[in-house]
Protein backbone atom coordinates (compact mmCIF):
# COMPACT_ATOMS: atom_id res chain seq x y z
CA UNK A 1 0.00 0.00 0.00
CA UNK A 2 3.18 2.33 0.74
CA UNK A 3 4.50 1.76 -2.95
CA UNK A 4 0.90 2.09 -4.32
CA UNK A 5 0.46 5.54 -1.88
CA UNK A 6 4.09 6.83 -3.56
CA UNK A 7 2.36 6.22 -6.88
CA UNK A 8 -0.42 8.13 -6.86
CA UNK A 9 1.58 10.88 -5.25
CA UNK A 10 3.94 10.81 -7.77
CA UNK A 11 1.26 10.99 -10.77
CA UNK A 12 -0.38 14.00 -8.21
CA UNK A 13 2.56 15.94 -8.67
CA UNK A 14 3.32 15.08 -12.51
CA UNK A 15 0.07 16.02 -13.22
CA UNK A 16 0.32 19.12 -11.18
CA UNK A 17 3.92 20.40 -12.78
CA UNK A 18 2.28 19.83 -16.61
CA UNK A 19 -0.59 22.88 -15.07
CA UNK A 20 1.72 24.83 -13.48
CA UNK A 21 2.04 27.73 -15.97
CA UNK A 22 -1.06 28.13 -15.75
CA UNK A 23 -1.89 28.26 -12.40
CA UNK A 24 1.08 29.53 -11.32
CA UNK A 25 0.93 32.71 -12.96
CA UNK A 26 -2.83 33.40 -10.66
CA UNK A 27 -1.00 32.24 -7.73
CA UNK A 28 2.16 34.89 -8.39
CA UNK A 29 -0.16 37.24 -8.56
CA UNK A 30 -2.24 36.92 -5.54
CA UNK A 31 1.07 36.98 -3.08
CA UNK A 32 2.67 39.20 -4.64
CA UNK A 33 -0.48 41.44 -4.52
CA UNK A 34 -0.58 40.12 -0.56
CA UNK A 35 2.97 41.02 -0.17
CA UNK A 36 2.64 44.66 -0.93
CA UNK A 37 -0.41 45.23 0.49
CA UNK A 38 0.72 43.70 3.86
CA UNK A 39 4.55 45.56 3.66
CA UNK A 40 3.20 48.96 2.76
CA UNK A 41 0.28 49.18 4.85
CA UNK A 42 0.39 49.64 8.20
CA UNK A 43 -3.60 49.90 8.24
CA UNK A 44 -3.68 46.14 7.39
CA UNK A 45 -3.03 44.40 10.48
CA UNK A 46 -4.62 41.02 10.63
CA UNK A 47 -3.25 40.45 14.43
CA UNK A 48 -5.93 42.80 15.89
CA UNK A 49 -8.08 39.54 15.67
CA UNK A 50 -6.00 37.72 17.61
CA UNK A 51 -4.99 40.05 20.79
CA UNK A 52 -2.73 37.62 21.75
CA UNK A 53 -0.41 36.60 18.50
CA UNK A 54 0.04 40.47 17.52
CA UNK A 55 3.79 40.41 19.04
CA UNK A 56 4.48 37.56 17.17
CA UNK A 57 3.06 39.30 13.92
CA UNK A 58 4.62 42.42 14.23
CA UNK A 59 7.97 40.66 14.96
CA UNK A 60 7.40 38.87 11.95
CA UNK A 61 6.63 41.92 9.61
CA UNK A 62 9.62 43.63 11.30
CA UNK A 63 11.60 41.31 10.22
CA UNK A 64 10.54 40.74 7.03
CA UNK A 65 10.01 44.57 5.97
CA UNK A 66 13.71 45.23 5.83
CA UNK A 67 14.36 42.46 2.72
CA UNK A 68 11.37 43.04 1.25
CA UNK A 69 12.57 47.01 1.22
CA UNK A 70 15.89 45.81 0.15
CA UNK A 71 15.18 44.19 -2.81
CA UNK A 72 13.04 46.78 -3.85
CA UNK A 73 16.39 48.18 -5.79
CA UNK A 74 16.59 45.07 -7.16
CA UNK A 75 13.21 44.04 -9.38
CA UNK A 76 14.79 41.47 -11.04
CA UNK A 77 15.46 39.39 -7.74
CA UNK A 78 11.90 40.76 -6.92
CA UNK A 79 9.81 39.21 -9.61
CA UNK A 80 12.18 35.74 -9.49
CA UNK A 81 11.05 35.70 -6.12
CA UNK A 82 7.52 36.08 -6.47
CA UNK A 83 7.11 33.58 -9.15
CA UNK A 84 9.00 31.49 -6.69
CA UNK A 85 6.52 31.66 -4.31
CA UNK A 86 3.05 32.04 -6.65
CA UNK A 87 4.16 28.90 -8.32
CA UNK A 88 4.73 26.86 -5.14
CA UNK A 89 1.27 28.18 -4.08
CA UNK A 90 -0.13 27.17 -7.46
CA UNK A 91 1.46 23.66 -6.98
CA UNK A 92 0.24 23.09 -3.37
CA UNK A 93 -3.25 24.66 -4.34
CA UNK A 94 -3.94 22.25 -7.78
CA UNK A 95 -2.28 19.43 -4.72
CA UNK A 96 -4.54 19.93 -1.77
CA UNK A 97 -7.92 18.17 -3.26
CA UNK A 98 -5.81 15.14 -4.75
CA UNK A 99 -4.05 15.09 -1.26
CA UNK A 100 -7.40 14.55 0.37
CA UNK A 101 -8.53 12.39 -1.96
CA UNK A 102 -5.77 10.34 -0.99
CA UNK A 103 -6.21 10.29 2.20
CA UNK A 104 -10.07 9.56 1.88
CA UNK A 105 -8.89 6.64 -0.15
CA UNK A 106 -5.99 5.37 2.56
CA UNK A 107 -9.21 5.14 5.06
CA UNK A 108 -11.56 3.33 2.95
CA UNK A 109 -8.77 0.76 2.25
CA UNK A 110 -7.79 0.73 5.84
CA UNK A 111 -11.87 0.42 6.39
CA UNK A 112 -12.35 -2.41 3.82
CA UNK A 113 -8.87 -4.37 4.84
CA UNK A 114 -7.14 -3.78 1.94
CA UNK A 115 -3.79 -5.19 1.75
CA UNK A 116 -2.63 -4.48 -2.17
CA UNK A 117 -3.53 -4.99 -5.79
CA UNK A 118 -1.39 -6.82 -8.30
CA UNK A 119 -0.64 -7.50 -11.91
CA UNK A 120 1.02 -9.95 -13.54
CA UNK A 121 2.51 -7.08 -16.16
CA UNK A 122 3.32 -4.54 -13.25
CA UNK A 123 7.20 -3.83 -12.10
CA UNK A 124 6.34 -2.73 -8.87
CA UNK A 125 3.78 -4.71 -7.90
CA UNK A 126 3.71 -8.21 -9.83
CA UNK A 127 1.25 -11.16 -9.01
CA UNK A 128 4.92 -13.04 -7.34
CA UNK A 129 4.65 -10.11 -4.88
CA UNK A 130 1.12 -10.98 -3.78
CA UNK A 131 1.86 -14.93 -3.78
CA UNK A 132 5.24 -14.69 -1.36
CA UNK A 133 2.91 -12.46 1.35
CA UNK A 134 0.55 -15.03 1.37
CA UNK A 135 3.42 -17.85 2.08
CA UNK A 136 4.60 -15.56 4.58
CA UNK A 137 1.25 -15.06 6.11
CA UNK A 138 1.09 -19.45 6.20
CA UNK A 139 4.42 -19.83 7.85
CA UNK A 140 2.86 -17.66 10.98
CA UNK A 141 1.65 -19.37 14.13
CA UNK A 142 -1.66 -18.30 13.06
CA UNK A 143 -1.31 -19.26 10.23
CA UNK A 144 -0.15 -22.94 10.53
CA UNK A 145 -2.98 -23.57 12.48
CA UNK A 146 -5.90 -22.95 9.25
CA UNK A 147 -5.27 -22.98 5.58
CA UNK A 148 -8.39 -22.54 2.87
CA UNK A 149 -8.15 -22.60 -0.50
CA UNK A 150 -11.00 -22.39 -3.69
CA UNK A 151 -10.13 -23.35 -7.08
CA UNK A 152 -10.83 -25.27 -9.89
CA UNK A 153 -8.53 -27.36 -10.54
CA UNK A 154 -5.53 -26.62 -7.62
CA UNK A 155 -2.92 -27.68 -10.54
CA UNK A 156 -1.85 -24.45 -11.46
CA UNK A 157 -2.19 -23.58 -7.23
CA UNK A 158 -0.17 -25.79 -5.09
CA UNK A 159 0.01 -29.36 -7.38
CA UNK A 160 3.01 -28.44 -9.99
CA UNK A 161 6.53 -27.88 -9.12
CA UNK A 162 6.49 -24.31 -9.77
CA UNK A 163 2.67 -23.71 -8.59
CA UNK A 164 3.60 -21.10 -5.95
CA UNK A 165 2.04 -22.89 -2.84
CA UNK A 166 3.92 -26.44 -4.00
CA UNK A 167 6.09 -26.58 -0.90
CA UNK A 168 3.19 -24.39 1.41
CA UNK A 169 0.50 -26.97 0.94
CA UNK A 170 2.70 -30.45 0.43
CA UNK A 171 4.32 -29.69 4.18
CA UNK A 172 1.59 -28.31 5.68
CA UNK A 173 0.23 -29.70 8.91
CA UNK A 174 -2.99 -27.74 10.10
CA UNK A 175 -5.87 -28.04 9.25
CA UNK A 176 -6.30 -27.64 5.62
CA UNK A 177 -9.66 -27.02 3.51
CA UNK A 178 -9.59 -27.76 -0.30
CA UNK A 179 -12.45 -27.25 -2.57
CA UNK A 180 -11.95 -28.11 -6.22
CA UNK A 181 -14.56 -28.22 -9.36
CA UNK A 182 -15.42 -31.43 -9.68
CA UNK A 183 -14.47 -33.33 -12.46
CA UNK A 184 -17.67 -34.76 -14.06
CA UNK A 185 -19.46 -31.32 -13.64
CA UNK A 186 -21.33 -29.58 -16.71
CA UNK A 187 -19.50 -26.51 -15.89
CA UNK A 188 -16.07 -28.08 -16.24
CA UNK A 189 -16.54 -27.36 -20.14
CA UNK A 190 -17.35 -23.92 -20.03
CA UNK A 191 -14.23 -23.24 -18.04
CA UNK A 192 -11.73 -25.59 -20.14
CA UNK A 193 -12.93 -22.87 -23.25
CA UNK A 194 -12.02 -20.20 -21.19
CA UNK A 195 -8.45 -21.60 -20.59
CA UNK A 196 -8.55 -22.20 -23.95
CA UNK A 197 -7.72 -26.28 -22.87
CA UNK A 198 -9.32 -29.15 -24.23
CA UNK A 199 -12.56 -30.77 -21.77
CA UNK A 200 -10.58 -33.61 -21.39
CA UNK A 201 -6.65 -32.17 -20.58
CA UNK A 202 -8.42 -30.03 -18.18
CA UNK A 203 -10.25 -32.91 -16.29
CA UNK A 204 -7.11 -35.04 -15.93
CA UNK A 205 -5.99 -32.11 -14.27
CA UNK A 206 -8.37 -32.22 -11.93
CA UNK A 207 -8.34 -35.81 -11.62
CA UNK A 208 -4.60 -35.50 -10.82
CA UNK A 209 -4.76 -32.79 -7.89
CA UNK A 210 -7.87 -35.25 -6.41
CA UNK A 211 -5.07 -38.22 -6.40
CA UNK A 212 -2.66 -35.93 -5.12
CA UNK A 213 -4.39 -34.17 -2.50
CA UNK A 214 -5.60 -37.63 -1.53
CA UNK A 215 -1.68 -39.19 -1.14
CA UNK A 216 -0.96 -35.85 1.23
CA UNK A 217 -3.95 -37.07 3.22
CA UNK A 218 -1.86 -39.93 4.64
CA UNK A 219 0.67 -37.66 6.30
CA UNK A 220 -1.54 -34.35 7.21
CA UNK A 221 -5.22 -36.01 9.00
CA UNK A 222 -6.39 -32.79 9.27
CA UNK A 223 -6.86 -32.04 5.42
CA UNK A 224 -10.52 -32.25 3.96
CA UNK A 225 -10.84 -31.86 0.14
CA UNK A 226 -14.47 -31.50 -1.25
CA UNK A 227 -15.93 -30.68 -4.45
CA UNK A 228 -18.12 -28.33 -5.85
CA UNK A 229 -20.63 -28.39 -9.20
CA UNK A 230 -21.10 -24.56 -10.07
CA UNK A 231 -19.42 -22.01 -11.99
CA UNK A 232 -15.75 -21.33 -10.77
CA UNK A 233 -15.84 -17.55 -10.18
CA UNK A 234 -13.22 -17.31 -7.69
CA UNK A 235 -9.57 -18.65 -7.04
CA UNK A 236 -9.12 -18.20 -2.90
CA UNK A 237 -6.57 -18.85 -0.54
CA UNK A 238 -7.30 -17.75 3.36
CA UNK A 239 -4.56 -18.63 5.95
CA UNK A 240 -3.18 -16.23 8.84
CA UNK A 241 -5.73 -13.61 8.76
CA UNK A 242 -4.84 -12.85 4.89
CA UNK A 243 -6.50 -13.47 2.11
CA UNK A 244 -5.55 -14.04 -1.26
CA UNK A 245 -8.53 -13.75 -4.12
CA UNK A 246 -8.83 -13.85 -8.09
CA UNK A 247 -11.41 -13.66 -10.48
CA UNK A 248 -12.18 -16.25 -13.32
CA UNK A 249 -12.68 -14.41 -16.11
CA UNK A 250 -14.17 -15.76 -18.91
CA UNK A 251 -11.69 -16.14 -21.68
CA UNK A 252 -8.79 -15.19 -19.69
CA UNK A 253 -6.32 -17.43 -17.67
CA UNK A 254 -6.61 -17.07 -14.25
CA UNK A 255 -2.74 -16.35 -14.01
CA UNK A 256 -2.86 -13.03 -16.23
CA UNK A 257 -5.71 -11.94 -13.94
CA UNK A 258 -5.05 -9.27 -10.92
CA UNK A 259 -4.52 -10.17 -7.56
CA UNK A 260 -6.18 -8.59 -4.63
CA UNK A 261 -4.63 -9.29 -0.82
CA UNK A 262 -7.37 -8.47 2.11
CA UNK A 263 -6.30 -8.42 6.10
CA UNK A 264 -8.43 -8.96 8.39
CA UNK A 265 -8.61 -5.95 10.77
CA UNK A 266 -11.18 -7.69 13.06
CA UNK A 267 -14.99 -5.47 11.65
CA UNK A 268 -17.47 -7.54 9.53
CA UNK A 269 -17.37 -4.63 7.23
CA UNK A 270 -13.87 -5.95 5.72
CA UNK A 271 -13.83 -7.59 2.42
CA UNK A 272 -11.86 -10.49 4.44
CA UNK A 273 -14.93 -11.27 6.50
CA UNK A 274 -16.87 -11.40 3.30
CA UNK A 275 -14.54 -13.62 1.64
CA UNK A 276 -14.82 -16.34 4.39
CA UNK A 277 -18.52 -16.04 4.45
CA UNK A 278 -18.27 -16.79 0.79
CA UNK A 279 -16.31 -20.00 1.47
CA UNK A 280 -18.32 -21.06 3.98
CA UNK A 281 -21.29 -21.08 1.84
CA UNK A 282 -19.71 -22.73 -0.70
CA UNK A 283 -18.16 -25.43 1.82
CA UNK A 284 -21.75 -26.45 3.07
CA UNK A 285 -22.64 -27.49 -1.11
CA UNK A 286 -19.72 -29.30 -1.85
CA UNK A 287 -19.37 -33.32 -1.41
CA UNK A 288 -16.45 -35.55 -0.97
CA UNK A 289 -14.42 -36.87 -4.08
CA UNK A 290 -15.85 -40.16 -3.53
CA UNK A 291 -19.66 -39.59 -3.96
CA UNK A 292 -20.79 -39.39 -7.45
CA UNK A 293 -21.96 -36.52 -9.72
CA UNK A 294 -25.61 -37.67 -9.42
CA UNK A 295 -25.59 -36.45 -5.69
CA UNK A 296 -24.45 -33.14 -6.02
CA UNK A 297 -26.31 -30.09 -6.61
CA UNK A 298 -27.71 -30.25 -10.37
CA UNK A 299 -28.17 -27.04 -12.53
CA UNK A 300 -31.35 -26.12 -14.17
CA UNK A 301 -32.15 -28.65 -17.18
CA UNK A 302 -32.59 -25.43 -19.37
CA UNK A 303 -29.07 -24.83 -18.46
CA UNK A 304 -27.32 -27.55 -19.08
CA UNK A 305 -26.66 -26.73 -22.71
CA UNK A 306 -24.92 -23.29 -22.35
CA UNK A 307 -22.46 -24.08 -20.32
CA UNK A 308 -21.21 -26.52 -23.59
CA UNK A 309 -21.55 -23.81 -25.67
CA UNK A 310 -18.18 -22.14 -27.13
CA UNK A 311 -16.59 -19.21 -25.35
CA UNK A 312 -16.81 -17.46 -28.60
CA UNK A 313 -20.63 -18.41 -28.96
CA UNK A 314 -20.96 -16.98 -24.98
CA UNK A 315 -19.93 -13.44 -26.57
CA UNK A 316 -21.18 -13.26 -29.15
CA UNK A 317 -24.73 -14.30 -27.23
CA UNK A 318 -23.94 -11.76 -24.38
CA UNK A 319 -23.14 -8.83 -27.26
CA UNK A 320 -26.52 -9.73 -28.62
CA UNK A 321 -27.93 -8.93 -25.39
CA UNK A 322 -26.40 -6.02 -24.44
CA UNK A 323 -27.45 -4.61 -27.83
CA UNK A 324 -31.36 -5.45 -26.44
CA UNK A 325 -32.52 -1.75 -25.08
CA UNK A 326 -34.08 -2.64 -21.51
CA UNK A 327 -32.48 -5.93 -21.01
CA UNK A 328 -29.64 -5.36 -18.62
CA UNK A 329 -29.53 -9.26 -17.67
CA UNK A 330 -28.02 -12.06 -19.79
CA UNK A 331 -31.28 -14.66 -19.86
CA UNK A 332 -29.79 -17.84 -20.69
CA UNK A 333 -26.82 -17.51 -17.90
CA UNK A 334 -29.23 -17.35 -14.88
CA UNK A 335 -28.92 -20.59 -13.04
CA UNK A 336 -32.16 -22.13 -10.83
CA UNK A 337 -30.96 -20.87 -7.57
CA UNK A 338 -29.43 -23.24 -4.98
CA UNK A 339 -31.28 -24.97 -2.41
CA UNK A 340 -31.36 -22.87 0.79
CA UNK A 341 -29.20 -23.74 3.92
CA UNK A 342 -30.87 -23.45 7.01
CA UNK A 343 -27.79 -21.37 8.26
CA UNK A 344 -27.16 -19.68 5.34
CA UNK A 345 -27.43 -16.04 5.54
CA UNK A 346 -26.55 -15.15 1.66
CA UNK A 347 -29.48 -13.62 -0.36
């Protein structure tokens, strides 16, 4: 958040310098116009407001009436100075509203627990950044205790050699909460287009992580892997009061998708609190690897046939429908809402 903070204050003042000439050349004016009018006027005495800082303003204007009165013999040190000072008053004036923008911002973050945001194509702040916090945030005492993560298939997560939480997951020893797409699921096509991988190469994966997750199970009791049939929308780790979220977007990798890092600063107003709620609800739908596809939650029957449809057919569909005046929904992707929980609190 520092580096982000230095950023924007950075751009602040770039944007600033490029409207300096013209706001500089009001802000000359106005203190130089205040300059004379406060030197040569002895009628002008703002300190009979305040009875009790007039000794400290007249020893100010006594000591600033001699300079001023000596450069007066020299207008060309004269006018340097006072575009000195109107364009440093022009800067700071164009400055103050993005400065309290600023620090509007810093509070909402600090409000909503944000941590930092992350691309994969910036310098300062890649995607690696974001991943070695979270692994930092695991190798806590806090963190050691609970680990969750929400994926679809975990290879690219913590299964590979170079997955980023390879080493995190494969030695951890709390308890550990894995929910994966499963791999029979209608939806598993829909996403395979989007990762632009064949149904089947994408399955395997998941088949893979399910056979590998299962192995770890021998030397860690406390891990529980489930499966979900729905729509993958989020990628999610939680451990050590941190969490670690990314969107699925349709026809993009997951990997050249922002990052976002939430704390949790202990309100139910942070995003951190919302996250877990969001696993939770998701936790009480899915089953364990070894009950079949039958038993899970089914989508509507009217559904069942867009989620096979191409990703390039799903554009071109929701293009159609943004082109519909008065139709600010996308018809055929509503799915026949879930079966309520007796605990569950989502809408």
């Amino acid at each position: 958040m520092v580096k982000w903070f230095k950023e924007k204050v950075r751009q602040g003042i770039a944007d600033a310098w490029r409207e300096a000439p013209r706001k500089s050349v009001w802000g000359a004016l106005a203190a130089l116009a205040a300059l004379v009018v406060w030197v040569a006027s002895d009628n002008f005495d703002v300190a009979r407001m305040w009875s009790d800082a007039r000794p400290y303003w007249l020893g100010i204007k006594a000591t600033i009436r001699p300079i001023v009165y000596d450069l007066a013999g020299h207008p060309v040190i004269t006018t340097i100075g006072a575009a000195l000072v109107g364009t440093l008053a022009g800067l700071a004036w164009v400055q103050v509203p993005r400065v309290r923008n600023l620090l509007r911002g810093a509070r909402y973050m600090e409000a909503v627990g944000l941590r930092g945001y992350f691309h994969p194509q910036s310098k300062e702040l890649p995607t690696s950044a974001a991943w070695e916090l979270i692994k930092a945030s695991a190798s806590t005492p806090h963190g050691r205790e609970h680990m969750r993560i929400l994926g679809a298939s975990g290879w690219n997560t913590f299964v590979k050699k170079e997955a980023p939480l390879y080493d995190v997951v494969r030695n951890y020893e709390g308890r550990l909460e894995i929910a994966l797409l499963h791999p029979d699921s209608p939806f598993l096509a829909d996403r395979a287009a989007s990762v632009e991988q064949s149904i089947e190469v994408y399955r395997r994966e998941i088949e893979r992580t399910i056979r590998y997750v299962t192995a770890l199970q021998k030397t860690n009791k406390s891990l529980d892997l489930r499966l979900y049939n729905n729509m993958p929308n989020w990628k999610l780790v939680m451990v050590g009061g941190m969490s670690l979220t990314q969107y699925y977007r349709p026809g993009e990798h997951v990997q050249d998708t922002p990052v976002v890092l939430w704390v949790n600063n202990g309100t139910d107003e942070c995003a951190y609190q919302q996250f877990w709620w969001e696993f939770e609800r998701i936790w009480r739908r899915c089953r364990p690897p070894t009950d079949h596809i039958s038993e899970f939650y089914q989508p509507a029957p009217e559904h069942e046939h867009v989620v096979r449809l191409s990703l390039a057919e799903r554009r071109r569909r929701e293009d159609a429908n943004r082109q519909v005046e008065g139709h600010s929904d996308i018809p055929f992707l509503q799915l026949r809402p879930p079966p309520p929980d007796e605990d569950d609190h989502s809408q």
